[in-house]
Protein backbone atom coordinates (compact mmCIF):
# COMPACT_ATOMS: atom_id res chain seq x y z
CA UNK A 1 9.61 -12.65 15.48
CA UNK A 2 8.36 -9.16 14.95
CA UNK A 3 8.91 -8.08 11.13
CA UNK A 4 11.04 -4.44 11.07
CA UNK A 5 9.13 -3.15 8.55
CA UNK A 6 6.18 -2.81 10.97
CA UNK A 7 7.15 0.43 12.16
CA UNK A 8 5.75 1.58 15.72
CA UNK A 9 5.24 5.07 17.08
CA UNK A 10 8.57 5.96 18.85
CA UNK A 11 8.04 7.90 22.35
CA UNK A 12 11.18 8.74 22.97
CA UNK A 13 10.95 12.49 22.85
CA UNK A 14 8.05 13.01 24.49
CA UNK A 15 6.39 10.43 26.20
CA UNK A 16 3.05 10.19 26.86
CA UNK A 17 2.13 12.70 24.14
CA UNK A 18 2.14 10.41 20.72
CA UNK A 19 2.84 13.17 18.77
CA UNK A 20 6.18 14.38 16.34
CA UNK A 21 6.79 17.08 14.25
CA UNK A 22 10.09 17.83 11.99
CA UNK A 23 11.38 19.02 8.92
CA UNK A 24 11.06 16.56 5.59
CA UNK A 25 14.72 17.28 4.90
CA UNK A 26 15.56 16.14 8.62
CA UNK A 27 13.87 12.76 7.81
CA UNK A 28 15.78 12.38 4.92
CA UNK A 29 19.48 13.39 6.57
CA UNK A 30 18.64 10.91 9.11
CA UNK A 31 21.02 7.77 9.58
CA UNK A 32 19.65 6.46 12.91
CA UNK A 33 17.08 4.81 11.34
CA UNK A 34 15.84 0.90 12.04
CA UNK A 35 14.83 0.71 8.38
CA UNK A 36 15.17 1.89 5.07
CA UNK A 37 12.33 4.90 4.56
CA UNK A 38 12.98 4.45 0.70
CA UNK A 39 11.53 0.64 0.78
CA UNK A 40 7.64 0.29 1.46
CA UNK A 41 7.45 -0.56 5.10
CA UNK A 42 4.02 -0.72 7.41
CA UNK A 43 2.93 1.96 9.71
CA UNK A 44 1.42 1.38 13.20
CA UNK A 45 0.22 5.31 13.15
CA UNK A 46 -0.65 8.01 11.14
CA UNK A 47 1.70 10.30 8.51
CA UNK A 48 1.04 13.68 7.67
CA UNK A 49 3.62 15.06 4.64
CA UNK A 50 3.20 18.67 3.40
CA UNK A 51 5.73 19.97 0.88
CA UNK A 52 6.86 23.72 0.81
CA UNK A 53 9.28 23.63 -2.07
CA UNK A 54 10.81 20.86 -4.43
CA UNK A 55 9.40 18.07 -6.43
CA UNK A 56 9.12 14.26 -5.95
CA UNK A 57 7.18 11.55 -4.86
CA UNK A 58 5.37 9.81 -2.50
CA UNK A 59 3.77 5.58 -2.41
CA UNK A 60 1.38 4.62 -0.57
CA UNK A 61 -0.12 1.40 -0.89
CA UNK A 62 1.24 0.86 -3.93
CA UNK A 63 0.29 4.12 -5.59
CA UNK A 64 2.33 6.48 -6.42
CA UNK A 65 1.55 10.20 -5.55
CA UNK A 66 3.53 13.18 -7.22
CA UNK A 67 4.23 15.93 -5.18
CA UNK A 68 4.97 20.09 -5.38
CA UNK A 69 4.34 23.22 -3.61
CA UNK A 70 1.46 22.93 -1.40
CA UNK A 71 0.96 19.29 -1.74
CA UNK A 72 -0.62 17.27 1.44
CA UNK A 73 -0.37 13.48 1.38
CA UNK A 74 -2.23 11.28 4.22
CA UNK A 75 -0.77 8.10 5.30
CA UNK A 76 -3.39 6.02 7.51
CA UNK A 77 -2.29 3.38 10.15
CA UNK A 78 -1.84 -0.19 8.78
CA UNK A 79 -0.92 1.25 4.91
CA UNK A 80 2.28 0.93 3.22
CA UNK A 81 4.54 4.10 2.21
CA UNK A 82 8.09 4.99 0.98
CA UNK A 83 9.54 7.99 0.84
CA UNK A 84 11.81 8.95 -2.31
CA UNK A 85 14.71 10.83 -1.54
CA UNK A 86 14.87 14.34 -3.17
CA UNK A 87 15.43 18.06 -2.99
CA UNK A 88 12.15 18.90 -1.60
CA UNK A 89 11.15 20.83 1.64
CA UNK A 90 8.38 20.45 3.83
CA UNK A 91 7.24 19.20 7.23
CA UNK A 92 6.35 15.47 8.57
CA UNK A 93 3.70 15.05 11.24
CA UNK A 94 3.35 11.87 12.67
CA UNK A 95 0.65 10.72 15.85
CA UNK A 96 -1.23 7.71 16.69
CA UNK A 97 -4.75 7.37 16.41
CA UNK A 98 -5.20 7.66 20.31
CA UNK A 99 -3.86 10.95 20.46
CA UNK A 100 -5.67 12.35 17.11
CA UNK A 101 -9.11 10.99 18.46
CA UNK A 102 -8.93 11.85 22.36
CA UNK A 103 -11.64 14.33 23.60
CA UNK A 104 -13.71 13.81 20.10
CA UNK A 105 -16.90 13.09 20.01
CA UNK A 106 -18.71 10.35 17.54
CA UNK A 107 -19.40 13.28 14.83
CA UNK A 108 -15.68 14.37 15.00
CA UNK A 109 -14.61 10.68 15.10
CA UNK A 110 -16.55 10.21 11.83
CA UNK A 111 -14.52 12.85 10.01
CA UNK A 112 -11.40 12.31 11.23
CA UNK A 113 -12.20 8.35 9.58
CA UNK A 114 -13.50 9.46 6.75
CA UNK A 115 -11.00 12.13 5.90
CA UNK A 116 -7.99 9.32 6.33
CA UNK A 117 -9.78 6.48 4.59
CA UNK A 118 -8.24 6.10 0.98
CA UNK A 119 -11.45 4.86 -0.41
CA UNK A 120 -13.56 7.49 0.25
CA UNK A 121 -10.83 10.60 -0.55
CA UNK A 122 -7.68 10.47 -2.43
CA UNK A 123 -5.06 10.60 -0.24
CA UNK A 124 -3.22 13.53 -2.19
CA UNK A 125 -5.01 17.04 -1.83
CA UNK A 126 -3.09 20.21 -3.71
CA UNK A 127 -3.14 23.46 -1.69
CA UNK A 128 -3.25 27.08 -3.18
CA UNK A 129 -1.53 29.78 -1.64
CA UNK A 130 -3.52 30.88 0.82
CA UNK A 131 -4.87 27.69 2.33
CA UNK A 132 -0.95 26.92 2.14
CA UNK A 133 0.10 29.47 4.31
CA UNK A 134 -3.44 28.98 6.59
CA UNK A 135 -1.91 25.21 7.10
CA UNK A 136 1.83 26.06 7.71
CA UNK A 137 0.87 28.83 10.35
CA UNK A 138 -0.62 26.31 12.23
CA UNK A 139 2.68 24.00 11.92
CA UNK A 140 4.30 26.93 12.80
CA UNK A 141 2.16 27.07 16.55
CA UNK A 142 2.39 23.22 16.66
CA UNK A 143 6.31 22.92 16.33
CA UNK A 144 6.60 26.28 18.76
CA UNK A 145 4.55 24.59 21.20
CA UNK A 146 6.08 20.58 20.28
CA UNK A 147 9.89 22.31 20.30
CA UNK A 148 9.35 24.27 23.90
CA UNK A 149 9.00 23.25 27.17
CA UNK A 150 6.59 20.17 27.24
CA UNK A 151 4.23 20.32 30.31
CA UNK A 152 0.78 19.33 31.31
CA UNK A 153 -1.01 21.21 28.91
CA UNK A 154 1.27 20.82 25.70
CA UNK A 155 -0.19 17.71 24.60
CA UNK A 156 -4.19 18.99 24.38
CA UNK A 157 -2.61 22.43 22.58
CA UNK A 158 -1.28 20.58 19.85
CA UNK A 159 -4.01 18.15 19.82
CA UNK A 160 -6.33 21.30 19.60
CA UNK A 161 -3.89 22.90 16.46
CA UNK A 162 -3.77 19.25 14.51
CA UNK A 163 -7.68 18.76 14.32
CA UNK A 164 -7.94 22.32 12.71
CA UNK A 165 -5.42 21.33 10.59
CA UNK A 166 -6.75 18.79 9.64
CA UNK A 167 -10.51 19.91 9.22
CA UNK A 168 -8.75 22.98 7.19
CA UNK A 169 -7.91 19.93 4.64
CA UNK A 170 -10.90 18.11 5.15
CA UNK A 171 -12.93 21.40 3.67
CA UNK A 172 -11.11 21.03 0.33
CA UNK A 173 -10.85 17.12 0.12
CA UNK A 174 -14.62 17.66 0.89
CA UNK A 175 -15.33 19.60 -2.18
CA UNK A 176 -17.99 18.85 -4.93
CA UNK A 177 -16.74 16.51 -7.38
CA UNK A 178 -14.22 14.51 -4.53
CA UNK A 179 -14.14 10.82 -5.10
CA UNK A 180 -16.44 10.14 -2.04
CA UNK A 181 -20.27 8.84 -2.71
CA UNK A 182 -23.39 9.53 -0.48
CA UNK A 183 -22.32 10.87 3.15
CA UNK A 184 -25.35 8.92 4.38
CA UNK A 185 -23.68 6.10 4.42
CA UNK A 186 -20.10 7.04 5.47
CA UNK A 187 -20.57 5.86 9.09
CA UNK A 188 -21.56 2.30 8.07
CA UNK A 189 -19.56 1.93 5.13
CA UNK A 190 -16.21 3.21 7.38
CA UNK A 191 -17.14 0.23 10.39
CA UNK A 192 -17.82 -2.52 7.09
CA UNK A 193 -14.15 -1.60 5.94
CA UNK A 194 -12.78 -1.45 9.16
CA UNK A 195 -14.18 -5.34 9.89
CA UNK A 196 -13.32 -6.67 6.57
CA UNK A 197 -9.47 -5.41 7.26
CA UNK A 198 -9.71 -7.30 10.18
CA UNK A 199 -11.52 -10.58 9.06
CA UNK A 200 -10.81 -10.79 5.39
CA UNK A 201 -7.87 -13.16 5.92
CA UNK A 202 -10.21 -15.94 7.33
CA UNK A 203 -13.40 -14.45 5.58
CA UNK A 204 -14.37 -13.72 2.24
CA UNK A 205 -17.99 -14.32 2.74
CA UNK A 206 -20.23 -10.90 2.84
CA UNK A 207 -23.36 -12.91 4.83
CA UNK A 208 -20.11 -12.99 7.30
CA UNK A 209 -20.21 -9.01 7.47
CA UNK A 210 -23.62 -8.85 7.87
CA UNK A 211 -23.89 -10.67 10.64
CA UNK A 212 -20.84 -8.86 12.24
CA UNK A 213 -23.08 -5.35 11.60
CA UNK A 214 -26.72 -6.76 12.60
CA UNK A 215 -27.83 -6.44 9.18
CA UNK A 216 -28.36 -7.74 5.64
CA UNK A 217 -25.86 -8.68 2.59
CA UNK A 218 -28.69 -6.59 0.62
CA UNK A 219 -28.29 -3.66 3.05
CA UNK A 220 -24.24 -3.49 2.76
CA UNK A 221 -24.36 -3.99 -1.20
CA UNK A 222 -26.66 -0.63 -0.88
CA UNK A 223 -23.72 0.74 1.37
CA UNK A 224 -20.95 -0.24 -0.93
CA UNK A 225 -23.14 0.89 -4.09
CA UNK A 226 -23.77 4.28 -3.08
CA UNK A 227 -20.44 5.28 -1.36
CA UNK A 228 -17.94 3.24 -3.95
CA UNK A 229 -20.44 2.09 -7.49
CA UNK A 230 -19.19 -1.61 -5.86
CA UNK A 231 -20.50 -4.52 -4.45
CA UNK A 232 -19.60 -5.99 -1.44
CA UNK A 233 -17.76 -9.14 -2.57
CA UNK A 234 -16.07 -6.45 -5.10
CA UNK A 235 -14.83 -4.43 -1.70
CA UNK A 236 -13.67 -7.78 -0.23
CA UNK A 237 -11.66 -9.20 -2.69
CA UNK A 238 -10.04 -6.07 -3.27
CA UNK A 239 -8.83 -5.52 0.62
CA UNK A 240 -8.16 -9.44 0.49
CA UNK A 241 -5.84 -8.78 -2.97
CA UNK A 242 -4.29 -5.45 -0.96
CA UNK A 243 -3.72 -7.20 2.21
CA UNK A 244 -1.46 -10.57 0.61
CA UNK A 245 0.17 -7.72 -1.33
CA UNK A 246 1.40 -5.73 1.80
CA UNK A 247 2.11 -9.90 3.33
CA UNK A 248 4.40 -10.47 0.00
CA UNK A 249 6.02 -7.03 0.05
CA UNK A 250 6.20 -6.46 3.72
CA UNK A 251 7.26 -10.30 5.49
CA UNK A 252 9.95 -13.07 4.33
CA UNK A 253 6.48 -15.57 4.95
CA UNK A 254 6.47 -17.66 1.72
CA UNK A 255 3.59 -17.86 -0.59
CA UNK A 256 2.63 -21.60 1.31
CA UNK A 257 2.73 -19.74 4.45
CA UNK A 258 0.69 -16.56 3.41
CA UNK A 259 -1.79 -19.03 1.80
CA UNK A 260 -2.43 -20.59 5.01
CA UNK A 261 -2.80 -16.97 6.50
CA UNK A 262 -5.43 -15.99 4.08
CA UNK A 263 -7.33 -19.73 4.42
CA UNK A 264 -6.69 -21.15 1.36
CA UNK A 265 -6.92 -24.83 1.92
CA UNK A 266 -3.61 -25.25 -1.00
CA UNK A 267 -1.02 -22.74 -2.50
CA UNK A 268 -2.14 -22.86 -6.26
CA UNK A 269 -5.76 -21.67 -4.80
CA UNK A 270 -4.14 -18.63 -3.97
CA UNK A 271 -2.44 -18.22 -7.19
CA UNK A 272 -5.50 -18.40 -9.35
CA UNK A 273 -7.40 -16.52 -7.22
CA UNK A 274 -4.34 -13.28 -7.24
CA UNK A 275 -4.09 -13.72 -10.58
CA UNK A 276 -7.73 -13.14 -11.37
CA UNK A 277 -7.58 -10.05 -9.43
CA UNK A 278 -4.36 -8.49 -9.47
CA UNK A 279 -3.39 -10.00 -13.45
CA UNK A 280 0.18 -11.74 -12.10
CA UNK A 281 1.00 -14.05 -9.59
CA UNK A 282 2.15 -13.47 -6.02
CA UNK A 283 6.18 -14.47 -7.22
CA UNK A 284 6.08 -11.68 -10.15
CA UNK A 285 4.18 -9.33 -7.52
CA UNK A 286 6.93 -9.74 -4.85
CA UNK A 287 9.85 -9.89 -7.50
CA UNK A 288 9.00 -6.35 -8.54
CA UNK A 289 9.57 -4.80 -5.15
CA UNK A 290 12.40 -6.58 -4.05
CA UNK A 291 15.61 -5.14 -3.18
């Protein structure tokens, strides 16, 4: 049975085109909804929250993100989020990765990974003024052209308008001092954590990963070193620990069953070994974010 909380891109107003636009406060008036948008749930696309007014916050994978004036906070596909209600304004801009990446080439494709990928930007960026009201003139043409009469060429014009937007943000996640290491090594450090997301529940070994990439364990550690200061059995267990936490938070599965999910040959193996890395064990994880 499909879990709820694994929210999917909704076509119904425009279909073909996975693209929506609409007011936070809209979002937050809504009572249509097939889940609770205060409780962390999973995202099958991408999020897009910029605030205009108000105060309040954001989670995202577990981490909580303040938000103001001019705030933009970047949801990628596959995280966990919540919304909290409040007083704020702002806009929500939702699309799939499909739609974002059609008509890119590999350089563009690059960005648009690296500028979504928590580990290599924070996924909070504060706006002055002026790059404020840069960003919310183009939500201005997007919702003018998403609002009007959809034809044939509506979905490429907003496409067109969301990639500026987003490179406009890019430019000032991109600025000295950002979290992000050595850009030589984006490209192959973004496919590595792309595979170990996908493999890390049956593999925890890094020769694993090399083999997956043509290359060496030596060659990813120099990866991982120079984009993150980490090894690559440091990056694994940490998007193996991230991944049972979104399983304990975001299924009913119990701990035997998401042990068997994640290979461990007993329970208790998976205790010890969340424990070691995340300090408490899967019950007091799950207890603190239940209803």
């Amino acid at each position: 049975m499909e879990n709820p909380k694994n929210i999917r891109f909704s076509r119904a107003k425009s279909p073909g085109m996975d693209f929506e636009i609409f007011p936070l406060e809209v979002m937050m008036a809504r009572k249509d909804l097939d889940h609770d948008p205060t409780r962390l749930h999973r995202v099958q696309f991408y999020v897009m929250l910029i605030i205009t007014s108000g105060r309040g916050s954001h989670t995202v994978d577990f981490v909580k993100y303040d938000y103001a004036r001019g705030s933009v906070i970047t949801v990628r596909k596959d995280q966990l989020h919540c919304f909290e209600y409040s007083k704020a304004m702002g806009y929500i801009i939702l699309f799939t990765e499909e739609y974002l990446l059609s008509y890119l080439d590999r350089t563009g494709s690059d960005k648009i990974a690296s500028f979504f990928n928590e580990l290599l930007f924070e996924q909070h960026t504060q706006l002055n003024e002026e790059s404020l009201e840069d960003i919310l003139h183009l939500i201005g043409s997007m919702g003018k052209e998403y609002n009007g009469i959809i034809d044939e060429h509506s979905a490429r014009i907003i496409r067109n308008y969301l990639q500026i937007l987003i490179s406009n943000v890019y430019r000032i996640r991109d600025r000295p001092g950002s979290k992000r290491g050595s850009i030589k090594y984006n490209r192959s450090f973004i496919e590595l954590h792309k595979l170990i997301e996908q493999h890390c529940p049956v593999h925890r070994n890094v020769q694993h990963y090399a083999d997956l990439m043509n290359t060496t364990a030596r060659t990813l550690n120099t990866v991982t070193n120079n984009v993150l200061r980490k090894s690559v059995k440091q990056l694994i267990d940490e998007l193996v620990i991230l991944e049972i936490k979104r399983c304990l938070i975001n299924s009913e599965d119990s701990i035997k069953e998401i042990a068997h999910q994640f290979s461990f040959d007993e329970p208790t193996n998976l205790f010890k070994y969340f424990k070691r890395h995340a300090g408490k064990t899967p019950e007091v994880f799950r207890k603190m974010y239940m209803p």
